[in-house]
Protein backbone atom coordinates (compact mmCIF):
# COMPACT_ATOMS: atom_id res chain seq x y z
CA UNK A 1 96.33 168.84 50.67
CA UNK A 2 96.68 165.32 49.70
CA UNK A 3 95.75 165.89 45.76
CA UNK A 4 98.22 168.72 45.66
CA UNK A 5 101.06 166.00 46.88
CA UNK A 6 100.26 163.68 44.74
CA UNK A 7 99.72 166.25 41.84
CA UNK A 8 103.38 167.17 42.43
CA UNK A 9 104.74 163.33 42.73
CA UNK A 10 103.11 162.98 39.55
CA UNK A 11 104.57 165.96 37.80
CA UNK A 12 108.20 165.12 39.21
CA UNK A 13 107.54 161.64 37.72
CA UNK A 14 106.61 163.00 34.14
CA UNK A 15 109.63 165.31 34.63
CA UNK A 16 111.86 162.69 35.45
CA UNK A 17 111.25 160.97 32.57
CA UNK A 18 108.52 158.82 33.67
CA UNK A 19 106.12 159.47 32.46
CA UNK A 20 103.87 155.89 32.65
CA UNK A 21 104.05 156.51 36.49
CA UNK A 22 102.67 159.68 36.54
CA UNK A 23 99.84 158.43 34.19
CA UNK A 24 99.45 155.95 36.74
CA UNK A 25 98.99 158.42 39.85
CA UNK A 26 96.48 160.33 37.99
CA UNK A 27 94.24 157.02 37.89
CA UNK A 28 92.54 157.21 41.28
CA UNK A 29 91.25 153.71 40.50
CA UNK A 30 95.04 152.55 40.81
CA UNK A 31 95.51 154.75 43.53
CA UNK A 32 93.29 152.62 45.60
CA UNK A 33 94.34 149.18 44.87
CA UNK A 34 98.20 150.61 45.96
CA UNK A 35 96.45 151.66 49.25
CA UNK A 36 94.25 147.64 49.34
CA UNK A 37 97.73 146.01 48.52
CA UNK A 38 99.86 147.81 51.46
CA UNK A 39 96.63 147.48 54.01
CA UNK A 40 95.52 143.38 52.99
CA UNK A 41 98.42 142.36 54.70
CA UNK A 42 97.45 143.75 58.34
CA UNK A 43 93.43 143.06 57.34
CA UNK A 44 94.13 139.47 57.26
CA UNK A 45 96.48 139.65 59.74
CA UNK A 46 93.44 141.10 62.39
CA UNK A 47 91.07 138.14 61.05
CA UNK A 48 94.00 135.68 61.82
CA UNK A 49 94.81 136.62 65.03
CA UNK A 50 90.41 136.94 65.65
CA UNK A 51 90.15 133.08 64.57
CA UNK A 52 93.11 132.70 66.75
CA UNK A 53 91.84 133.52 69.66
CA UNK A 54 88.33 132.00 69.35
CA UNK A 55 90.40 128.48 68.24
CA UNK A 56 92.37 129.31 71.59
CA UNK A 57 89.14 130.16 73.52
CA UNK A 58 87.28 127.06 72.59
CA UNK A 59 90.17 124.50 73.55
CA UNK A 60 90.00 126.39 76.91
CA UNK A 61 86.72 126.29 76.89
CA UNK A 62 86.80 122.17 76.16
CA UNK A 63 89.62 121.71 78.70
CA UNK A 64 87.98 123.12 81.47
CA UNK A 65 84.93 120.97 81.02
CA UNK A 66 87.09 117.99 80.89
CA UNK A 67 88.32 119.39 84.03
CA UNK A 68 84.91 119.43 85.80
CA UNK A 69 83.75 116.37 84.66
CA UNK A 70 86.70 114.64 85.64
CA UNK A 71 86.60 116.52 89.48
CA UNK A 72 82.53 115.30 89.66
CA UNK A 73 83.51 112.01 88.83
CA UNK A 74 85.75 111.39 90.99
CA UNK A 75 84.06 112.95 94.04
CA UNK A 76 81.59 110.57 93.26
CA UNK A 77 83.96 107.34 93.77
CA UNK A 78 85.44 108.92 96.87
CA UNK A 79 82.18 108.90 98.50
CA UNK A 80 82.24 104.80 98.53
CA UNK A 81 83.48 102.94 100.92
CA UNK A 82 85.89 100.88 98.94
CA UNK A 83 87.41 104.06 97.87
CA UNK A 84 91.03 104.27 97.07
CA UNK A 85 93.46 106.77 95.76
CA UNK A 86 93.91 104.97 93.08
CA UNK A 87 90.32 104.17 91.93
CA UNK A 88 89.17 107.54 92.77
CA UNK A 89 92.54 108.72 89.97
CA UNK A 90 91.25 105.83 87.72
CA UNK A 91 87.37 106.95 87.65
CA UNK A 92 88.26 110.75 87.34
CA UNK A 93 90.53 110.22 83.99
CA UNK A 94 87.71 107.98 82.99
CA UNK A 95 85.74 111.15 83.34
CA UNK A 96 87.91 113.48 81.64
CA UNK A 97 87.94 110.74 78.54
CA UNK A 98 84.50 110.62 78.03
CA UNK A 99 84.29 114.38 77.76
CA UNK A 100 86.62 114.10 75.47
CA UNK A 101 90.00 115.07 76.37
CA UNK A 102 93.67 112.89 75.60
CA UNK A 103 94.23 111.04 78.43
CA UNK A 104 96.34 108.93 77.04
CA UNK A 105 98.72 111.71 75.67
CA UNK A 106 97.98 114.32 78.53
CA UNK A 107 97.57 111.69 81.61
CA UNK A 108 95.83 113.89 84.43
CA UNK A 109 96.85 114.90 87.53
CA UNK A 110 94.16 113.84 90.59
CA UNK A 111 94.79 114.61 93.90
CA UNK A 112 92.54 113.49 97.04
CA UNK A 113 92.69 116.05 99.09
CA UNK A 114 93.34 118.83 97.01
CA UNK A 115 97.46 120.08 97.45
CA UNK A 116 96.16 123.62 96.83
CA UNK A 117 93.18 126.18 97.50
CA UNK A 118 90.57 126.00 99.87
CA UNK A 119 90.11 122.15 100.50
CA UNK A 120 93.05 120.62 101.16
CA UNK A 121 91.34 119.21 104.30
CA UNK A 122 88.89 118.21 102.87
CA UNK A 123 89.17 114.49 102.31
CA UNK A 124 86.39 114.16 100.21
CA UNK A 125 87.26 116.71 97.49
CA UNK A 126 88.91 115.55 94.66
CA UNK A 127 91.41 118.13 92.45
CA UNK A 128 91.95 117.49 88.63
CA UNK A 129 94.62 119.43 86.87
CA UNK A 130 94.38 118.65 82.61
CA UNK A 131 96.96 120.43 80.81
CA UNK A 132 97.33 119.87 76.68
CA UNK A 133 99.90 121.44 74.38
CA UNK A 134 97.86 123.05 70.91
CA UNK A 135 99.60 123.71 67.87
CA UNK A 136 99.14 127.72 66.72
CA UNK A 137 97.72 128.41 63.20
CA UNK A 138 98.49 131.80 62.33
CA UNK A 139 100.35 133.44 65.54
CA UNK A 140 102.72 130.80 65.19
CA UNK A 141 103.86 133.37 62.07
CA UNK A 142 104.56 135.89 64.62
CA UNK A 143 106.14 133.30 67.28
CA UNK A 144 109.10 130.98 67.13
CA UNK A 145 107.95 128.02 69.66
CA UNK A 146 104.26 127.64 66.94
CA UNK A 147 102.47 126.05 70.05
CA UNK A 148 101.07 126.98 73.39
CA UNK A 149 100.39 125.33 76.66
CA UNK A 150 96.44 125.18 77.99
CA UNK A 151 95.48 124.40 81.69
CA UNK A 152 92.52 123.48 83.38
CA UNK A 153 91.94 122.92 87.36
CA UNK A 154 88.55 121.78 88.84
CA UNK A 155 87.72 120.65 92.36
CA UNK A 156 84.88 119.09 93.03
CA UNK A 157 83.34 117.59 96.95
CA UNK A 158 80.19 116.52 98.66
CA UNK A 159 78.79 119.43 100.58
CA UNK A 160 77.85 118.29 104.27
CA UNK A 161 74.33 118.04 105.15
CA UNK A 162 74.20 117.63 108.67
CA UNK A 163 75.52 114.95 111.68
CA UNK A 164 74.09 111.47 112.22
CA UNK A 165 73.08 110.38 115.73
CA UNK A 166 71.40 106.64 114.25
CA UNK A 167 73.39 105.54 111.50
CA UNK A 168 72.41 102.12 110.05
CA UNK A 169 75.05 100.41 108.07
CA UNK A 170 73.34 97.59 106.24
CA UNK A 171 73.08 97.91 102.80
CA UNK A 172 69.92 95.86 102.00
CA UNK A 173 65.91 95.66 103.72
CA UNK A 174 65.04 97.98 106.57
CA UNK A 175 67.67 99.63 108.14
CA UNK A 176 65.89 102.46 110.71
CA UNK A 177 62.36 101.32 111.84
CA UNK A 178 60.04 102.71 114.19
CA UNK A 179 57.25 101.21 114.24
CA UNK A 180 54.05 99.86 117.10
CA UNK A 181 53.82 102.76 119.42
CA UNK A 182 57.62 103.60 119.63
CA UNK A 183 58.35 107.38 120.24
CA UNK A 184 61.83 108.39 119.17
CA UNK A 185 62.98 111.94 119.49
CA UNK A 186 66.66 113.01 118.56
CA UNK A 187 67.49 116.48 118.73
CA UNK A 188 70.28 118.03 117.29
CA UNK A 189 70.98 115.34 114.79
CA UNK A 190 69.78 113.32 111.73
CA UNK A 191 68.89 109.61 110.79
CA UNK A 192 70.91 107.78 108.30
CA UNK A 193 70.87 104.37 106.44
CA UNK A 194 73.38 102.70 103.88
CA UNK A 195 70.31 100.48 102.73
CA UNK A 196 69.19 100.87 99.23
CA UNK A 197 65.87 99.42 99.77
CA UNK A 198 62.99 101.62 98.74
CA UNK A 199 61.62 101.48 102.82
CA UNK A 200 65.58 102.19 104.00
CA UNK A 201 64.02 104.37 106.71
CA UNK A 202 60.01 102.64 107.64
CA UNK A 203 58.07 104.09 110.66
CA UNK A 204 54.93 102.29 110.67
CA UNK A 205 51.89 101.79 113.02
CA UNK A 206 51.48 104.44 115.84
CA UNK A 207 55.08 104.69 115.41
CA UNK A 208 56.75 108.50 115.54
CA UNK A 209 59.98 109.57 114.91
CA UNK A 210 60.92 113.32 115.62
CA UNK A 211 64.67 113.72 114.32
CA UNK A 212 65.92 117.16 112.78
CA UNK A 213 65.80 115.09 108.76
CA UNK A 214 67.08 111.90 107.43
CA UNK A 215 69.07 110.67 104.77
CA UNK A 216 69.21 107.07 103.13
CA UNK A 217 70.62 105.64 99.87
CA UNK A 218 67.24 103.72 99.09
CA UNK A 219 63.70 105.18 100.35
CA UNK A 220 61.47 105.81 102.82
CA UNK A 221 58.20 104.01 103.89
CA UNK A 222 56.31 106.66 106.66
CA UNK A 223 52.76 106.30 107.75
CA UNK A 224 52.71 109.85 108.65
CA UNK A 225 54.98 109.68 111.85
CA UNK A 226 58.22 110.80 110.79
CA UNK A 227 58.38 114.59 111.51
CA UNK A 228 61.50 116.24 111.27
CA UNK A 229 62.13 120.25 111.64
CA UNK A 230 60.84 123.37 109.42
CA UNK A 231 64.27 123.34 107.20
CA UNK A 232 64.83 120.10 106.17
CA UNK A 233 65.13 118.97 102.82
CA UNK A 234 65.03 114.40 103.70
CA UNK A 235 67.67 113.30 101.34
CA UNK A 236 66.55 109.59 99.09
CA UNK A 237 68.95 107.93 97.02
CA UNK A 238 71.42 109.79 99.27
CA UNK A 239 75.09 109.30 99.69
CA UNK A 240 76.56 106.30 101.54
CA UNK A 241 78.24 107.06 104.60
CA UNK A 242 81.46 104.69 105.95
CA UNK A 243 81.51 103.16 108.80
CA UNK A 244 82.87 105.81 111.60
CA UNK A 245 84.68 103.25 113.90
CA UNK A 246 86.04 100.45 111.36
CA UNK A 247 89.22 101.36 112.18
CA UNK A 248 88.52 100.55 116.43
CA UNK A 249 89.72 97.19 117.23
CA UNK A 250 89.70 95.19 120.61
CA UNK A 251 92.81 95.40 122.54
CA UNK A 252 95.07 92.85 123.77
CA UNK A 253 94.53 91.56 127.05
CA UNK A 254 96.14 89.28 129.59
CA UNK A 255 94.10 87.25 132.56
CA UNK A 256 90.90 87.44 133.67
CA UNK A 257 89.35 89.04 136.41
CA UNK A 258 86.31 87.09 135.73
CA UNK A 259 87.15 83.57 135.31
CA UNK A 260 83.84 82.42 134.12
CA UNK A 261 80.53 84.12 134.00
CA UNK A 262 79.85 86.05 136.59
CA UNK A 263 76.61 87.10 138.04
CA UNK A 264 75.67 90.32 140.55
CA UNK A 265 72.93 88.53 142.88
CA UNK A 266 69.67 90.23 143.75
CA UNK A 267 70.86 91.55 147.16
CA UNK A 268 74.28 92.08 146.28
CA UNK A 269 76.26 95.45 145.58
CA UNK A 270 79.42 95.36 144.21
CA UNK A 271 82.19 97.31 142.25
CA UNK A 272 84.72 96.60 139.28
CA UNK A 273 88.13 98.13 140.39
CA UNK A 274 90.95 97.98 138.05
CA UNK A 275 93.52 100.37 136.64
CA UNK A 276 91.64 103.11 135.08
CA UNK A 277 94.05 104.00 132.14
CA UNK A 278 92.49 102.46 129.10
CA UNK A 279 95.09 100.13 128.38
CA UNK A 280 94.57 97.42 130.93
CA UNK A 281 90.97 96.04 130.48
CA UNK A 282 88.79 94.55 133.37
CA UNK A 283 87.88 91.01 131.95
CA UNK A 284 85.20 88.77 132.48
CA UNK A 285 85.28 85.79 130.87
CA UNK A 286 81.80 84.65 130.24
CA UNK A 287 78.31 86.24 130.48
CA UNK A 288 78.04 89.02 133.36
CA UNK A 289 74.44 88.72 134.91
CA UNK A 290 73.33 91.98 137.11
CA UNK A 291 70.54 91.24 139.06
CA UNK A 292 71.55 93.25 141.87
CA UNK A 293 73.65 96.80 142.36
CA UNK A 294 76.95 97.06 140.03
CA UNK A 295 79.09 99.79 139.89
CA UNK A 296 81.89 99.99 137.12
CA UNK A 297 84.85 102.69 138.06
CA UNK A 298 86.51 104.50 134.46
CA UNK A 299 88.24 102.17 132.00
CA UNK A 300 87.38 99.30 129.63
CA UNK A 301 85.50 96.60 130.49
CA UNK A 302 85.87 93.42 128.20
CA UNK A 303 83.11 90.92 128.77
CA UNK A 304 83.84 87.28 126.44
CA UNK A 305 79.95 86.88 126.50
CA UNK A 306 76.25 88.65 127.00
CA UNK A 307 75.29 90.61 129.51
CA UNK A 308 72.32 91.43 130.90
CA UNK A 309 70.47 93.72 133.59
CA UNK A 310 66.91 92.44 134.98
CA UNK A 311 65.13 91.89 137.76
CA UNK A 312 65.69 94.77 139.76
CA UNK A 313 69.43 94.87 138.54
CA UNK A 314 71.09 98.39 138.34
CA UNK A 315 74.40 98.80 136.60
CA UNK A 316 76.14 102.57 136.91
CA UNK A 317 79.74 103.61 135.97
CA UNK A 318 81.10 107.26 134.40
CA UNK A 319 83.88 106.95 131.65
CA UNK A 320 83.32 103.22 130.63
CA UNK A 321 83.51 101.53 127.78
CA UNK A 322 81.99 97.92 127.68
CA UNK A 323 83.60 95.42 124.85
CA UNK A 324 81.47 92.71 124.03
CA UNK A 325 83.89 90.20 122.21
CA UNK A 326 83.29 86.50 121.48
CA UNK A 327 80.40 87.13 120.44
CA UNK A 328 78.71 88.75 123.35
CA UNK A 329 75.59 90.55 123.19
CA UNK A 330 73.40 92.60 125.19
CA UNK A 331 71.01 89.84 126.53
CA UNK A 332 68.32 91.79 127.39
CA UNK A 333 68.44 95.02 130.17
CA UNK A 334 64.64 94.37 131.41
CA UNK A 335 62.10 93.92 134.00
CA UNK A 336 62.83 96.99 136.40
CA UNK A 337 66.22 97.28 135.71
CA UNK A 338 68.07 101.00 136.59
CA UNK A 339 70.61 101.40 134.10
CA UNK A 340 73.30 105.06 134.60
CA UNK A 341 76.14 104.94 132.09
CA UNK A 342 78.53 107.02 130.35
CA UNK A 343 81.62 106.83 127.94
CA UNK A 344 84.57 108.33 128.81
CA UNK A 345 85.32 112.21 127.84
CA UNK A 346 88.30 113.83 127.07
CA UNK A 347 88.85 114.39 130.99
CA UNK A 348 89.24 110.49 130.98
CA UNK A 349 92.28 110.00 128.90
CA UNK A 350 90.49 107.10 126.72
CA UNK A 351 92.26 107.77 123.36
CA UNK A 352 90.42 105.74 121.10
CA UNK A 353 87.68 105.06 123.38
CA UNK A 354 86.51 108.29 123.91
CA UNK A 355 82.74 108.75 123.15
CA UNK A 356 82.89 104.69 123.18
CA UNK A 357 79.74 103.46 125.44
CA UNK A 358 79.58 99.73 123.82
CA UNK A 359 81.51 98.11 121.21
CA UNK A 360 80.90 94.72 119.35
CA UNK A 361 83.68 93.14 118.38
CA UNK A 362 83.24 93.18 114.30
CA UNK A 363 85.38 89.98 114.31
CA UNK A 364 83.80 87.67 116.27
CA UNK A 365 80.28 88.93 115.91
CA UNK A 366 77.90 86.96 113.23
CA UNK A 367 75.53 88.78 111.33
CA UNK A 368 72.36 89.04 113.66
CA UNK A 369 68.92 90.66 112.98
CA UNK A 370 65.64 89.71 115.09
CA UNK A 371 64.57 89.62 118.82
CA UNK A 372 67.62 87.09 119.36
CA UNK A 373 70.32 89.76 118.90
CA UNK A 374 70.91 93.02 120.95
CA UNK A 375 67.61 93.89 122.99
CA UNK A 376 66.84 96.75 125.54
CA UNK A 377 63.40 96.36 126.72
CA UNK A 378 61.07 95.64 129.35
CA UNK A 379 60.20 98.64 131.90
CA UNK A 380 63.94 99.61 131.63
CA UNK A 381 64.75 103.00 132.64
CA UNK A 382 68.24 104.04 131.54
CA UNK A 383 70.57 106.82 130.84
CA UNK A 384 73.07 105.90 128.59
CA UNK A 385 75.62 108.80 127.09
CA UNK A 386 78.23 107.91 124.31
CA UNK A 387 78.41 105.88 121.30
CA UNK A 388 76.64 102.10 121.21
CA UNK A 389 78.25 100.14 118.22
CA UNK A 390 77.36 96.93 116.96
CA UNK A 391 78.18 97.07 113.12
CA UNK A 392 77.28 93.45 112.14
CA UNK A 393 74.33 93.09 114.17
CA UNK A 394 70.61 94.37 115.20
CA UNK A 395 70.36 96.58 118.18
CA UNK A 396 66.58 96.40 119.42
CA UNK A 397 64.62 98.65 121.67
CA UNK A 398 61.49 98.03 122.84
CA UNK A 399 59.17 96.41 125.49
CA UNK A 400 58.26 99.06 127.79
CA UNK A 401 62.33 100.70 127.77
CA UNK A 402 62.33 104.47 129.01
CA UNK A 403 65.91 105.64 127.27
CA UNK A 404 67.37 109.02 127.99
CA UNK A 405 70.53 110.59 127.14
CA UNK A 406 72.28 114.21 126.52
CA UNK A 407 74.19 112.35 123.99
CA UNK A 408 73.38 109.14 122.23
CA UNK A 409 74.87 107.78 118.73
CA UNK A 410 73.55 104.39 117.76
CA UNK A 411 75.86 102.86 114.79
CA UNK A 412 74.53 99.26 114.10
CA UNK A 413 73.56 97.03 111.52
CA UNK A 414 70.15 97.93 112.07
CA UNK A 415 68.49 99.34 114.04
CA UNK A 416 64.63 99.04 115.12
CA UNK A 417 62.31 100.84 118.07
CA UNK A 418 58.90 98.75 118.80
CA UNK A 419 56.65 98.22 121.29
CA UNK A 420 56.28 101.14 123.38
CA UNK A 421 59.56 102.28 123.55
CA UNK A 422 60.95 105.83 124.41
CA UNK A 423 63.82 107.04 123.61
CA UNK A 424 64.92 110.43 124.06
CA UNK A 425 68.12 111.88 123.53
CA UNK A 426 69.47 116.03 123.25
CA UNK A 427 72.64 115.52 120.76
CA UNK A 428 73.87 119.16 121.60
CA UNK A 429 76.07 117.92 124.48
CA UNK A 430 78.04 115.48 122.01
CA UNK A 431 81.08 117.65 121.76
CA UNK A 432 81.19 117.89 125.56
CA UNK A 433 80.42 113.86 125.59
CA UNK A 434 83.18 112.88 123.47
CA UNK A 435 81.46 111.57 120.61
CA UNK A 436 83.04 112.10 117.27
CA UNK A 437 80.00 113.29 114.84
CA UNK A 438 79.21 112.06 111.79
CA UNK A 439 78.75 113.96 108.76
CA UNK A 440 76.45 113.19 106.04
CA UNK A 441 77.73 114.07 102.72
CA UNK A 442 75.20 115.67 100.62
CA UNK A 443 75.40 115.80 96.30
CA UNK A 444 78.50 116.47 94.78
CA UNK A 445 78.98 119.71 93.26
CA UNK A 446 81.86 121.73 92.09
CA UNK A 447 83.46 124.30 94.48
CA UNK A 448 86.87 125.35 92.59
């Protein structure tokens, strides 16, 4: 069908007095460089718009992983302590640079928390948003604006690996050790140390510590003591982890209960009264001694000194919490002492306190570790419940102390059990205590 047309376009031409043309039609080697000239320009058109998209594809492709880099990095810095919104903005464009994306042209966007998706309450995700304009090679024949606009979005966090219920905050040397013939058992929770030292976390001698795993920045140094359950996966040159109650101060307070150092005699048996509403503190001003039977009702107790419990001292009270400022201590709670305490709940209206068993004031409390800082020990049998914080010094247990508790957090500087110490605690009842948890973050990873 096709030869006969073109046999007759031929003959018209010849008839028409063109005869050249017709010649030409009847060369079928012409006829197919007519049909190569009218198809060449869509052929090249097909392989323009191919290396098109792969140019398109790759600066995706590069964008994006200037994206995740930059998310990582930053997720990183927001993990330290001295972490601001601004250094966590500065170290994630320093990401996206070396990765090799214009900053400087194309400054990114870095948002901690995330404004969109699923972690915007997440305050340790970090959200990068890179966008770059790229110049169009041949679509830009086929478009008037010859550019187009490429986007990238990453967000990247630290996944949480469990609660702490001993949290060490010292960055250097020991900061968890069990060691003589100290038995430890927390249930329900994890032990945690800031320390970078390679024996962060030691249990030594007959030492055992039963905890559900552990994570520390530096090491651990076990003589085959530490057991910890079926699933877990003890985290080394783990995350650092802020301090939970930096932002807790002491409160203002007026006269003092207490003038001086006060002491609970051997035969004596006596109560703290005082407004129970958390804002007007019971003070003592001095060291408070109980040798005999001392009874705190709810609300804060501020004691400008040590105290101690010995002898055959017993100190009780539900919904305290017991400031140590000047730089009080806990002077020893020894010999047969009977020790029943608890913080205040949400029942209790303590705000800020709530969960709060002992606080150190951070201020006016040097740097202390040794057997001259805070000590428990002796044939003490206690029940403490709620949070005991001493962030710039030791807390001790050991001696012959018999520690129970259906919810104890120990946040302090370090932290040591020794002698033949037991302490026992069942962290499921935490929520019910009032005791804020603490998470552990584990490694940073990309989620968006």
């Amino acid at each position: 069908m096709k030869k006969r047309a073109l046999d007759r376009l031929r003959q018209f031409l010849i008839d028409t007095g063109h005869p050249r043309l017709g010649a030409f039609l009847a060369d079928r080697k012409a006829v197919i460089i007519v049909m190569f000239a009218l198809m060449l320009p869509v052929v090249a058109g097909a392989i323009g718009m191919g290396v098109e998209v792969a140019f398109w594809y790759k600066e995706q492709h590069s964008v994006q992983a200037s994206a995740d880099a930059a998310a990582v990095a930053g997720a990183n810095e927001a993990q330290e302590s001295s972490a601001t919104s601004a250094t966590i903005s500065t170290v994630a464009t320093a990401g996206a640079a070396r990765n090799g994306f214009d900053t400087a042209t194309n400054p990114p966007t870095v948002n901690n928390p995330p404004l969109s998706g699923s972690y915007t309450a997440d305050n340790d995700a970090v959200e990068v948003i890179l966008s770059q304009t790229v110049n169009m090679l041949f679509a830009s024949l086929v478009s008037s604006s010859g550019s187009v606009s490429i986007r990238a979005r990453a967000v990247a966090t630290s996944g949480i690996l469990g609660e702490a219920c001993v949290l060490s905050l010292n960055t250097s040397g020991v900061g968890v050790e069990v060691s003589g013939s100290g038995d430890v058992e927390f249930d329900g929770c994890q032990v945690a140390a800031n320390s970078s030292n390679a024996a962060a976390l030691t249990v030594s001698g007959s030492g055992d510590l039963e905890v559900d795993c552990y994570s520390v920045v530096g090491g651990i140094s076990d003589n085959g003591g530490l057991n910890t359950d079926a699933g877990c996966d003890g985290q080394t040159n783990g995350a650092y982890i802020e301090d939970p109650y930096s932002d807790l101060t002491t409160p203002g307070y007026g006269a003092c209960d207490q003038p001086g150092s006060y002491t609970v005699g051997n035969s004596s048996t006596e109560t703290f009264v005082h407004d129970a509403d958390f804002e007007t503190p019971y003070v003592v001003c001095g060291d408070l001694t109980v040798r005999g039977d001392l009874t705190l009702e709810p609300g804060l107790y501020i004691i400008e000194g040590d105290i101690s419990v010995n002898a055959t001292g017993t100190l009780s009270g539900d919904g305290v919490t017991i400031i140590l400022a000047d730089g009080g201590q806990v002077d020893n709670f020894n010999g047969s002492a009977d020790i029943s305490i608890s913080a205040p709940d949400a029942a209790d209206g303590a705000g800020d306190w709530e969960g709060i068993l002992f606080y150190q004031d951070r201020d006016d409390a040097a740097t202390c570790t040794g057997n001259n800082c805070n000590v428990i020990n002796g044939n003490t049998g206690s029940t403490m419940e709620g949070t005991m914080y001493f962030p710039n010094q030791e807390l001790r247990m050991n001696g012959g102390n018999d520690v129970s508790s259906p919810c104890l957090q120990i946040v302090a500087y370090q932290v040591s059990f020794s002698g033949n110490s037991d302490v026992t605690a069942d962290n499921s009842a935490c929520v019910a205590a009032g005791v804020d948890p603490i998470e552990i973050p584990g490694p940073v990873k990309l989620v968006e």
